[in-house]
N, C-alpha and C. Protein backbone atom coordinates (compact mmCIF):
# COMPACT_ATOMS: atom_id res chain seq x y z
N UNK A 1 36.37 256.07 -122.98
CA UNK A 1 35.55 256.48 -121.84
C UNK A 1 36.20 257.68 -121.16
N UNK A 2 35.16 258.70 -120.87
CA UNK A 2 35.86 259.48 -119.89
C UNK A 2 36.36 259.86 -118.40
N UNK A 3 37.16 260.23 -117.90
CA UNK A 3 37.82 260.11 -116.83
C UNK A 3 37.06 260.58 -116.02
N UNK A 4 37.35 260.43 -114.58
CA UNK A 4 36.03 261.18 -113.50
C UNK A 4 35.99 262.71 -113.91
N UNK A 5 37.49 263.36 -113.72
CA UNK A 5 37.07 265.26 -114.08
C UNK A 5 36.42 265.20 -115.15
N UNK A 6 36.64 264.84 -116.43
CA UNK A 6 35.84 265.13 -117.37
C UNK A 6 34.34 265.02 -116.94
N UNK A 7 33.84 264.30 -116.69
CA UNK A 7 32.30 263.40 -116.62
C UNK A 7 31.97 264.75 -115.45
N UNK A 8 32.90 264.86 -114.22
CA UNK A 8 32.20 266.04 -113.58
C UNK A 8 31.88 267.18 -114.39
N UNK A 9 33.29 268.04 -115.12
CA UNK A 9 33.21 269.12 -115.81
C UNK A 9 31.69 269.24 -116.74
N UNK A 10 31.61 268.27 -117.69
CA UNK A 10 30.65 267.78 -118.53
C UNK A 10 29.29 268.09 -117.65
N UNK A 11 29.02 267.63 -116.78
CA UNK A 11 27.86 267.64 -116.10
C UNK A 11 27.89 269.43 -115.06
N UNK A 12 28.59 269.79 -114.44
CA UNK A 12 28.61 270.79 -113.94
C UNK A 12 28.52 272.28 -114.75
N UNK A 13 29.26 272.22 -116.01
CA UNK A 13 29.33 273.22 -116.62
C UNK A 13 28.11 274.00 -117.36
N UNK A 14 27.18 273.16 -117.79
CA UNK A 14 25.63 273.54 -117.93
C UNK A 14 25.27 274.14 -116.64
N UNK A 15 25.01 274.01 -115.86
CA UNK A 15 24.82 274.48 -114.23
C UNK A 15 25.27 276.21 -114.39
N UNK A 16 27.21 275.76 -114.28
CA UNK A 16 27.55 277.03 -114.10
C UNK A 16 27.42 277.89 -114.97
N UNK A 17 26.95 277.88 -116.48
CA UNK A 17 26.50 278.72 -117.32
C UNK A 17 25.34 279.46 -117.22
N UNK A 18 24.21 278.61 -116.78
CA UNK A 18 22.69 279.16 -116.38
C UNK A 18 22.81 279.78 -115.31
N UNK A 19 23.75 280.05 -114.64
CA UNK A 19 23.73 281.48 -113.47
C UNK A 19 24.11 282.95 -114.02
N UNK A 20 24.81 282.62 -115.51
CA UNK A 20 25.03 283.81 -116.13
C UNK A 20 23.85 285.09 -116.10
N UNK A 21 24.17 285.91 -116.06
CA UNK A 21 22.92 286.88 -116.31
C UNK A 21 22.69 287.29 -117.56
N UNK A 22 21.63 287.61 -118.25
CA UNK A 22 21.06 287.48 -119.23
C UNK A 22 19.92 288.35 -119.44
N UNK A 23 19.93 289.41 -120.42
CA UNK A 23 18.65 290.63 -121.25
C UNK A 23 17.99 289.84 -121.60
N UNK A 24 16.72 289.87 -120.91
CA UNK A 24 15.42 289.59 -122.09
C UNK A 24 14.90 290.53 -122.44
N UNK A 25 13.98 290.96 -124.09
CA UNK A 25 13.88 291.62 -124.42
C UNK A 25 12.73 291.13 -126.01
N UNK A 26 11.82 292.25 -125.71
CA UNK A 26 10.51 291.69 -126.71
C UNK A 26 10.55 292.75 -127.52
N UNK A 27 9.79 292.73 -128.50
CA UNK A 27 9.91 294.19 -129.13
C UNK A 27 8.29 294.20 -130.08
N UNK A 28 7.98 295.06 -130.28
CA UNK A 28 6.31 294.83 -131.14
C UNK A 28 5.68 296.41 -131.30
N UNK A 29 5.51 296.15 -132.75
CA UNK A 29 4.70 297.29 -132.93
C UNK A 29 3.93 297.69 -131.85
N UNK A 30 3.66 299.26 -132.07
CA UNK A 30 2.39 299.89 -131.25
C UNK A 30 1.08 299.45 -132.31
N UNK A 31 -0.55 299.57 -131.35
CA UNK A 31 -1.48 299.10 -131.85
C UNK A 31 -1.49 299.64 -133.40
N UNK A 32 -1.23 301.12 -133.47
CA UNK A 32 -1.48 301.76 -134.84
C UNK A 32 -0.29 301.52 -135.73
N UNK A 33 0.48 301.08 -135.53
CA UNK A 33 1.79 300.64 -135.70
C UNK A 33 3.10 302.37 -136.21
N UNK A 34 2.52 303.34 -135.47
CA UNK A 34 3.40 304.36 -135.45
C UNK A 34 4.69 304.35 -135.08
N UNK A 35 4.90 303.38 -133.64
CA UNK A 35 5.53 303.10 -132.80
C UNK A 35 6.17 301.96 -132.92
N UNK A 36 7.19 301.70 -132.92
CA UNK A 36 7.89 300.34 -132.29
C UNK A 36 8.27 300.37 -130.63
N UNK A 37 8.11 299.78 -130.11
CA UNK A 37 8.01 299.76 -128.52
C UNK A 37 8.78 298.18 -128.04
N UNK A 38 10.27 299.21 -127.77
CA UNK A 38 10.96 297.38 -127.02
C UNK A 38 10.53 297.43 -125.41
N UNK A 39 10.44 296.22 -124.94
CA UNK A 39 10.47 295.87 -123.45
C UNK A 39 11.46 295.11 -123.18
N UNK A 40 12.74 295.44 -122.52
CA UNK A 40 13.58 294.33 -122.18
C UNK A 40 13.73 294.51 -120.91
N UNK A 41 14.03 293.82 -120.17
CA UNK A 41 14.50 293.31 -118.33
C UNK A 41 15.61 292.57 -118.20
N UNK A 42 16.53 293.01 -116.96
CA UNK A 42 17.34 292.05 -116.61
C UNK A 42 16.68 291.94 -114.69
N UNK A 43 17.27 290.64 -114.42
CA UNK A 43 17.26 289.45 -114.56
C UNK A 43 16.29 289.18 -115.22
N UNK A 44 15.76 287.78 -115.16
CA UNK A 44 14.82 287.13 -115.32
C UNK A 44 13.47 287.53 -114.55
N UNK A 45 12.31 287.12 -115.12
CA UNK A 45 11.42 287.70 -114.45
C UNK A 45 10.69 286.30 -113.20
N UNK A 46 11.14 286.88 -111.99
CA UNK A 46 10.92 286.22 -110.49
C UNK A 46 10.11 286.76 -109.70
N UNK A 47 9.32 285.98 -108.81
CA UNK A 47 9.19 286.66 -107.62
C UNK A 47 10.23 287.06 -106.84
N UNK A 48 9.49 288.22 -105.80
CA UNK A 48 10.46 288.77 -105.14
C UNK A 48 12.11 289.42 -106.02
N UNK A 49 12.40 289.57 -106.81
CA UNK A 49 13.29 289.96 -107.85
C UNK A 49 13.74 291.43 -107.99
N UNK A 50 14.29 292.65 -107.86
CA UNK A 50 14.13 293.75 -108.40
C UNK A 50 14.35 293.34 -110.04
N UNK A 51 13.51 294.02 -110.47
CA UNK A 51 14.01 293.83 -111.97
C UNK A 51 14.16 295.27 -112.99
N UNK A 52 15.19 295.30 -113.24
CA UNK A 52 15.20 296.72 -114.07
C UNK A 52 14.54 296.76 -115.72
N UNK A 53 13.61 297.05 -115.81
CA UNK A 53 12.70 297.49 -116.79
C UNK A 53 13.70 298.27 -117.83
N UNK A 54 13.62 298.09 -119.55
CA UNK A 54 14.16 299.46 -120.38
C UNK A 54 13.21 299.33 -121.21
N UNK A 55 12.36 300.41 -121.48
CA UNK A 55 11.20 300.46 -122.34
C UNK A 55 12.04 301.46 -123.50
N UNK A 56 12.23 301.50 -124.69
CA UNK A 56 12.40 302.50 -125.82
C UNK A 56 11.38 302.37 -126.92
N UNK A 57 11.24 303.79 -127.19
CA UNK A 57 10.05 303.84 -128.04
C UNK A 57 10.83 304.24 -129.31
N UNK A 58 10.81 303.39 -130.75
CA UNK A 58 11.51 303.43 -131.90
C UNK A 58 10.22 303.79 -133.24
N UNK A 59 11.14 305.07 -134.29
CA UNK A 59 10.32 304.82 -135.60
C UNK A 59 10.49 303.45 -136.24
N UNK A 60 9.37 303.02 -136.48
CA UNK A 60 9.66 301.45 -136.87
C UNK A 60 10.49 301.56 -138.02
N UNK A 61 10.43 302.66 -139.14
CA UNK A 61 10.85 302.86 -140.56
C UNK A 61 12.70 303.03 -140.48
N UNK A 62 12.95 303.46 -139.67
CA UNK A 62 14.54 303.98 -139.29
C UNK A 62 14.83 303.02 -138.07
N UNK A 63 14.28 302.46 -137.30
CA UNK A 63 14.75 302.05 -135.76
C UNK A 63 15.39 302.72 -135.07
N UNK A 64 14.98 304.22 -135.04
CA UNK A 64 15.24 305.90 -134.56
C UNK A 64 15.18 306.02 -133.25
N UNK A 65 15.55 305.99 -132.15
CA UNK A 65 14.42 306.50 -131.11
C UNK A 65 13.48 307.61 -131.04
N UNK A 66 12.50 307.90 -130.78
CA UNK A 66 11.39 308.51 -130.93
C UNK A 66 11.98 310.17 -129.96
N UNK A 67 12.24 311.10 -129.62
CA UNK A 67 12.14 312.06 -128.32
C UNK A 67 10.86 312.32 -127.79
N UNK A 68 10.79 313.08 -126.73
CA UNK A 68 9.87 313.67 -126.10
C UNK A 68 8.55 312.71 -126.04
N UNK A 69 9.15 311.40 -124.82
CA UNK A 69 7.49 310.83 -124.75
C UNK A 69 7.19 310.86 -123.62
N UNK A 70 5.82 310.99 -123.64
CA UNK A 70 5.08 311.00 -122.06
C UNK A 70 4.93 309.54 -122.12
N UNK A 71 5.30 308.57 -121.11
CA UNK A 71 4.96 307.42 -121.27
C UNK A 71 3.99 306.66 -120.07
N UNK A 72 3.42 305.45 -120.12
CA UNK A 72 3.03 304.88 -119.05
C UNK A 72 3.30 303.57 -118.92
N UNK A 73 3.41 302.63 -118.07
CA UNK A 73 3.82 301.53 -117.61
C UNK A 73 2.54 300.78 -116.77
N UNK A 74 1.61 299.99 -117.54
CA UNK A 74 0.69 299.33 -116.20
C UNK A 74 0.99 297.76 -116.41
N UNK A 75 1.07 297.43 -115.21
CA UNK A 75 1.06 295.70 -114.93
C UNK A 75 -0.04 295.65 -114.87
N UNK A 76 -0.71 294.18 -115.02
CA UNK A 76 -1.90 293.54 -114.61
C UNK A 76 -1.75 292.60 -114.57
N UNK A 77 -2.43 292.17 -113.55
CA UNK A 77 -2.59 290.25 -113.43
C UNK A 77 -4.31 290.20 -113.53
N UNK A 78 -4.48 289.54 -114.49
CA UNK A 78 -6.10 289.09 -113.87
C UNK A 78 -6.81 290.46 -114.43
N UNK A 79 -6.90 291.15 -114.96
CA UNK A 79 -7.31 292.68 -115.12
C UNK A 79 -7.33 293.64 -114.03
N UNK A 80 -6.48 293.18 -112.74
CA UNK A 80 -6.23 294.06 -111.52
C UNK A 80 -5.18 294.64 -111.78
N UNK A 81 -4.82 296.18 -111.27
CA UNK A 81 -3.28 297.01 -111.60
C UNK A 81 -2.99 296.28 -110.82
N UNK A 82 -1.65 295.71 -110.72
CA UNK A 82 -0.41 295.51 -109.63
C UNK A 82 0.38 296.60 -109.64
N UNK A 83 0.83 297.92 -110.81
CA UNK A 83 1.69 298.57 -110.43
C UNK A 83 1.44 299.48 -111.93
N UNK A 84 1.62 300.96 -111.69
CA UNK A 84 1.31 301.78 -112.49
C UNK A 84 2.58 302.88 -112.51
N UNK A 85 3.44 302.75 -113.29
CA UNK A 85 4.05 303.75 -113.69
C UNK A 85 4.31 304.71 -115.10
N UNK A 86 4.28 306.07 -114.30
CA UNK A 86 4.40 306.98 -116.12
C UNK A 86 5.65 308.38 -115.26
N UNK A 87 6.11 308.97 -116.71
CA UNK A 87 6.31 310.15 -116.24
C UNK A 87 6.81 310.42 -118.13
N UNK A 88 7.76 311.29 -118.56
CA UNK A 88 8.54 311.88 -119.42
C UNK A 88 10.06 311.26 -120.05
N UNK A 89 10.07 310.91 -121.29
CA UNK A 89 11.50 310.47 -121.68
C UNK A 89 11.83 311.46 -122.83
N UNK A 90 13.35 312.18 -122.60
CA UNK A 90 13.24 313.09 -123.36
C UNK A 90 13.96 312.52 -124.61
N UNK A 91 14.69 311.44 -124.04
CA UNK A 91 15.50 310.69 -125.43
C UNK A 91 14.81 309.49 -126.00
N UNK A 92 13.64 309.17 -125.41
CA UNK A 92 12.78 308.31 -126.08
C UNK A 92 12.86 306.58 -125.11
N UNK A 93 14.24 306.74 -124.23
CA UNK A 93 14.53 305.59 -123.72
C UNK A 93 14.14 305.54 -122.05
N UNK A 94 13.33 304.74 -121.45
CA UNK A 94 12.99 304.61 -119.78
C UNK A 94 14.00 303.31 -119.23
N UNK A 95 15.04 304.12 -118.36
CA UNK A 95 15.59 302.93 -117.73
C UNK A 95 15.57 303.24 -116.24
N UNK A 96 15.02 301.98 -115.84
CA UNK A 96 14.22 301.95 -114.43
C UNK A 96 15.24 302.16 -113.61
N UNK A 97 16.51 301.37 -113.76
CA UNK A 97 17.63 301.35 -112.38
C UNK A 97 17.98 303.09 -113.00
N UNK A 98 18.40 303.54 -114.31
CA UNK A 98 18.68 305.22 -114.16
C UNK A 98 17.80 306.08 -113.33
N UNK A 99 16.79 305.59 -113.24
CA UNK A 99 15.53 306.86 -112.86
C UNK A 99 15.40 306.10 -111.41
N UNK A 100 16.25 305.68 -110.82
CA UNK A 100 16.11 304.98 -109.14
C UNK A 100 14.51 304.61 -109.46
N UNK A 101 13.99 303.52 -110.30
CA UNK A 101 12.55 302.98 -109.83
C UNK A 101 13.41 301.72 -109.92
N UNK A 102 12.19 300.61 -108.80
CA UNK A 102 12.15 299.19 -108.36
C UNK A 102 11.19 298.96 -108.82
N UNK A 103 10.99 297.67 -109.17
CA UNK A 103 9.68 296.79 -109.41
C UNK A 103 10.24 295.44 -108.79
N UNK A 104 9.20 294.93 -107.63
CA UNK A 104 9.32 293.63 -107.66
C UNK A 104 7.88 292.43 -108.08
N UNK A 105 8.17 291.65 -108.81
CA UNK A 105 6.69 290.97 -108.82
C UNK A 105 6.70 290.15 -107.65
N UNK A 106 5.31 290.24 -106.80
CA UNK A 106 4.77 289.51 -105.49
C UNK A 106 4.79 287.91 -105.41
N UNK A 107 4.37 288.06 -106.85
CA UNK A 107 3.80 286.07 -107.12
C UNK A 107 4.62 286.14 -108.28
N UNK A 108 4.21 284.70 -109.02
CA UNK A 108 4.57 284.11 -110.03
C UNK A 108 2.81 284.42 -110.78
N UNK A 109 3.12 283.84 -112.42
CA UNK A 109 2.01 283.97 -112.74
C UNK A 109 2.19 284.54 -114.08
N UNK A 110 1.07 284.87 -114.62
CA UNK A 110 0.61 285.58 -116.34
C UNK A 110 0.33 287.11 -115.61
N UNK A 111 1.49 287.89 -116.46
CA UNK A 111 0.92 289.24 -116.27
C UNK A 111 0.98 289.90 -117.61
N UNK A 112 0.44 291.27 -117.99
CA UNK A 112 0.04 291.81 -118.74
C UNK A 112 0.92 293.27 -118.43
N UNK A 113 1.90 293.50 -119.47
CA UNK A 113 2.28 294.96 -119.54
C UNK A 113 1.54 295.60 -120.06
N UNK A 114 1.22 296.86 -120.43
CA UNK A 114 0.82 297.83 -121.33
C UNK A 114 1.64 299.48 -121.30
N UNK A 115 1.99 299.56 -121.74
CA UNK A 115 2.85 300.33 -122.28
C UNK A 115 2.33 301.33 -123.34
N UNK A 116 2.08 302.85 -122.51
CA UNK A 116 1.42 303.75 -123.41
C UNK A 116 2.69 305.15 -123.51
N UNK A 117 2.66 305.36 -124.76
CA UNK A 117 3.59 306.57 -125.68
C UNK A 117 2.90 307.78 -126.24
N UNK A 118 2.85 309.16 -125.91
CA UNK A 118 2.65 310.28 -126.31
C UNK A 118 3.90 311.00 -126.81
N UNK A 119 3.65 311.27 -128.44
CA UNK A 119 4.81 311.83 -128.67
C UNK A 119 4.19 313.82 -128.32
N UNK A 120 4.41 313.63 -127.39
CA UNK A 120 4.60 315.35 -127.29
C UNK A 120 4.13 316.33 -128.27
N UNK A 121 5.43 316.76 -129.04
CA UNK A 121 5.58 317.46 -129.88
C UNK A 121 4.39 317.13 -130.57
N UNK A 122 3.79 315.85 -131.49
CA UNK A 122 3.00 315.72 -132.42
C UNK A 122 1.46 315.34 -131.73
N UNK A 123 1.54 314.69 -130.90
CA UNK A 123 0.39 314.58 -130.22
C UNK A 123 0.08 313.37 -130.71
N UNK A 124 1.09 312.43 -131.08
CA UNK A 124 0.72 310.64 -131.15
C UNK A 124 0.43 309.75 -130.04
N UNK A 125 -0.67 309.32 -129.89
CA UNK A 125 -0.57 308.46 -128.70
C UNK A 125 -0.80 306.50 -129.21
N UNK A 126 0.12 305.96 -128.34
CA UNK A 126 0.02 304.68 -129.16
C UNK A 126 0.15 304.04 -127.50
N UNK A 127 -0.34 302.60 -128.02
CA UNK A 127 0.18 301.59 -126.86
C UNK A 127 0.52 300.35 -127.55
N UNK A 128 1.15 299.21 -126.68
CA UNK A 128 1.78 297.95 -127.01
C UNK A 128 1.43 297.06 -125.63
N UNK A 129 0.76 296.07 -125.87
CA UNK A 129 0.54 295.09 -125.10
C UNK A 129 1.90 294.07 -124.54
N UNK A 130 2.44 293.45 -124.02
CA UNK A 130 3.20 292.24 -123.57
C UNK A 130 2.79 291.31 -122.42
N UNK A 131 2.53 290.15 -123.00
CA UNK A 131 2.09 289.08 -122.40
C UNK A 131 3.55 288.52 -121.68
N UNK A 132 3.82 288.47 -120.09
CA UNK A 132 4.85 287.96 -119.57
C UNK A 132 4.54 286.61 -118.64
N UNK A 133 5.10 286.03 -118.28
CA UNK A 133 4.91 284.63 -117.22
C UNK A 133 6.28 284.83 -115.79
N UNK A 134 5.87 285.53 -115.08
CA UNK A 134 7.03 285.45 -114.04
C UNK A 134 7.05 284.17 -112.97
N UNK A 135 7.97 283.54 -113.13
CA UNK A 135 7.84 281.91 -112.85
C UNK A 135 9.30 281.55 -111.48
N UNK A 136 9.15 281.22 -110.30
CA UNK A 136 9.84 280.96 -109.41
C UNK A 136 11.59 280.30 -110.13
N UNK A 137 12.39 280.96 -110.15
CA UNK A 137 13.25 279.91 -110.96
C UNK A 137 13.84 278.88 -109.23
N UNK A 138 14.96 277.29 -109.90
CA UNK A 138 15.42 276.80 -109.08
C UNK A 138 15.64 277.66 -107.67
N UNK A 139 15.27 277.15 -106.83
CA UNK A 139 15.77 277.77 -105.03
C UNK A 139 17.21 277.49 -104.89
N UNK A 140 17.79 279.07 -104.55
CA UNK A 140 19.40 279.00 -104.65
C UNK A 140 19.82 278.29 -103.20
N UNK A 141 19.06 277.84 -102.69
CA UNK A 141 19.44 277.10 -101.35
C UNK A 141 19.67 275.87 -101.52
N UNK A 142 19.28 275.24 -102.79
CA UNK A 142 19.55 273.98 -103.72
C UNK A 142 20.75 273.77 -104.31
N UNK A 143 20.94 274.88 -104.90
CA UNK A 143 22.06 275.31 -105.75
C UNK A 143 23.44 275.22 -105.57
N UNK A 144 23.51 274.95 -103.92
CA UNK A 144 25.03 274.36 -103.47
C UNK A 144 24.91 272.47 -103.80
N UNK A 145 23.90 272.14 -103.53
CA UNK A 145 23.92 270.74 -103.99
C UNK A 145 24.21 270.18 -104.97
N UNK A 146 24.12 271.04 -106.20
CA UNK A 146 24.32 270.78 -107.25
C UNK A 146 25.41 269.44 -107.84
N UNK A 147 26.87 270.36 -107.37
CA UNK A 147 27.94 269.85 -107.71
C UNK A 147 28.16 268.51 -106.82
N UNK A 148 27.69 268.45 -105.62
CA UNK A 148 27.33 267.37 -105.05
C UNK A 148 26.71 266.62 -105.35
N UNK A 149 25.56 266.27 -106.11
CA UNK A 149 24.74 264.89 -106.50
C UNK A 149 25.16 264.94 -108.12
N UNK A 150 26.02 265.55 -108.59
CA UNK A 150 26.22 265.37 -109.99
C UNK A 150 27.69 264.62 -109.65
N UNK A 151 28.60 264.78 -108.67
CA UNK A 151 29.53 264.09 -108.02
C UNK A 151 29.30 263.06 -107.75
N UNK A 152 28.13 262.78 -106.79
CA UNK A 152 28.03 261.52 -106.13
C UNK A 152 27.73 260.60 -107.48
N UNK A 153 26.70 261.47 -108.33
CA UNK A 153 26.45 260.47 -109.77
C UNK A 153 27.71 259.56 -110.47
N UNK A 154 28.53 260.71 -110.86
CA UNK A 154 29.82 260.49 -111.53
C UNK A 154 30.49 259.20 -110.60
N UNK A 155 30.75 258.71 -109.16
CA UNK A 155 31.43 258.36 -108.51
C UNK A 155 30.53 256.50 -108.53
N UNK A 156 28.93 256.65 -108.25
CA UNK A 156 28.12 255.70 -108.68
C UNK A 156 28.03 255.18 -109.87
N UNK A 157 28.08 256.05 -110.74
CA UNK A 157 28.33 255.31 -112.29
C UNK A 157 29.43 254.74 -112.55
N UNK A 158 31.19 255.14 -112.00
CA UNK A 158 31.84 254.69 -112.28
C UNK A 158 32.23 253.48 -111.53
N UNK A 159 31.57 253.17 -110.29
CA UNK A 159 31.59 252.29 -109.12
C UNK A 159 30.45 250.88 -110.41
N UNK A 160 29.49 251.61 -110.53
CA UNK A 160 28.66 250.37 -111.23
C UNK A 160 29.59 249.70 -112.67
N UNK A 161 30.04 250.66 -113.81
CA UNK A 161 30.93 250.79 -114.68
C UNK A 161 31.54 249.53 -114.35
N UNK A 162 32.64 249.68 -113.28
CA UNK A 162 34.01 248.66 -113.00
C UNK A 162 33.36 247.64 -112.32
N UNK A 163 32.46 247.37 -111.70
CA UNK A 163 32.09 246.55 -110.90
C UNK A 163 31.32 245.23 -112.36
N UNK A 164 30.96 245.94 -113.11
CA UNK A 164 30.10 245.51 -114.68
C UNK A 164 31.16 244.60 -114.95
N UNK A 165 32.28 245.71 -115.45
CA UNK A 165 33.39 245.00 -116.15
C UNK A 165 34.22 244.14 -114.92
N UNK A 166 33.99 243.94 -113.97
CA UNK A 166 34.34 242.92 -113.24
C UNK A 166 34.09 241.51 -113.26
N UNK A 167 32.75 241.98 -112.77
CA UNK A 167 31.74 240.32 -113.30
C UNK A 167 31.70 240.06 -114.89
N UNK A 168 31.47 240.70 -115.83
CA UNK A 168 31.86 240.29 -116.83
C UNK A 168 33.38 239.74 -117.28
N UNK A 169 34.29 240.15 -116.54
CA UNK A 169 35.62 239.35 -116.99
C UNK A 169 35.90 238.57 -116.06
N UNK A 170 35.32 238.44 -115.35
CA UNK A 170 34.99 237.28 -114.58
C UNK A 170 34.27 235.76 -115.12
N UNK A 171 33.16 236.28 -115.89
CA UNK A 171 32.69 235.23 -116.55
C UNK A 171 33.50 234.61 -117.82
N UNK A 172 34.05 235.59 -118.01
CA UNK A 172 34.60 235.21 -119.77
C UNK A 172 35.82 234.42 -118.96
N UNK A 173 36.61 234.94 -118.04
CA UNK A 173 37.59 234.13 -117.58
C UNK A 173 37.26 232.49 -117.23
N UNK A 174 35.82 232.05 -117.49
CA UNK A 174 35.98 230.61 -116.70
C UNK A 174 35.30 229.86 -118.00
């Protein structure tokens, strides 16, 4: 059996791992499939959140980056814009915290990226859809409790534990 630290460690350490921060990141052909088009974000996608966006537009054949794209950025929820951004990437890569842009999502919910690429020079235009779910994670005002009711657990289980093996050697004793 394990000792109380263990049984805490054991139980706490899942906890303190899921605060790590963590790239998500999708990747999918463009419609004509000219394009490979990644979407990745850090953090997680929250309300209220800044989240830094990196859109790169890749030859699917090489996994190249593409130069010179005019690009665009639309959210939608519901088929309403929530937020429309475009301008120029000359190395093929858009990173939101480099170029000082914010995005925060308002709500939680199903939203819809779309993501449109003009290669300049050739005059390719492609887009890539991404279906996202931005979902409230745990309330960090909770999050001090944690180690506390996984404590109090550890301290109740081992209270029930000995109290078990009490009355049981209790009985065998008579």
């Amino acid at each position: 059996m394990y000792d109380a630290r263990t049984m805490i460690l054991i139980m706490v350490a899942p906890a303190m791992l899921a605060s790590v921060s963590s790239v998500y990141a999708e990747q999918t052909l463009s419609k004509e499939g000219k394009f490979t088009i990644e979407l990745s974000w850090e953090p997680s996608l929250e309300p209220a959140i800044p989240i830094n966006f990196i859109i790169k537009f890749k030859d699917p054949s090489s996994d190249m980056l593409i130069p010179h794209i005019d690009w665009t950025m639309t959210i939608k929820k519901e088929d309403s814009i929530v937020a429309k951004f475009s301008d120029h990437t000359m190395f093929g890569v858009v990173d939101f915290n480099n170029e000082g842009r914010t995005f925060e999502f308002d709500e939680g919910g199903n939203f819809e990226i779309v993501i449109e690429g003009k290669q300049t020079e050739i005059g390719l235009k492609e887009s890539a859809i991404f279906n996202v779910s931005v979902v409230p994670e745990f309330p960090e005002t909770l999050l001090p409790l944690i180690p506390v009711i996984l404590i109090a657990g550890v301290i109740l289980f081992q209270r029930v534990y000995h109290r078990q093996r009490n009355i049981l050697g209790s009985v065998s004793d008579k």
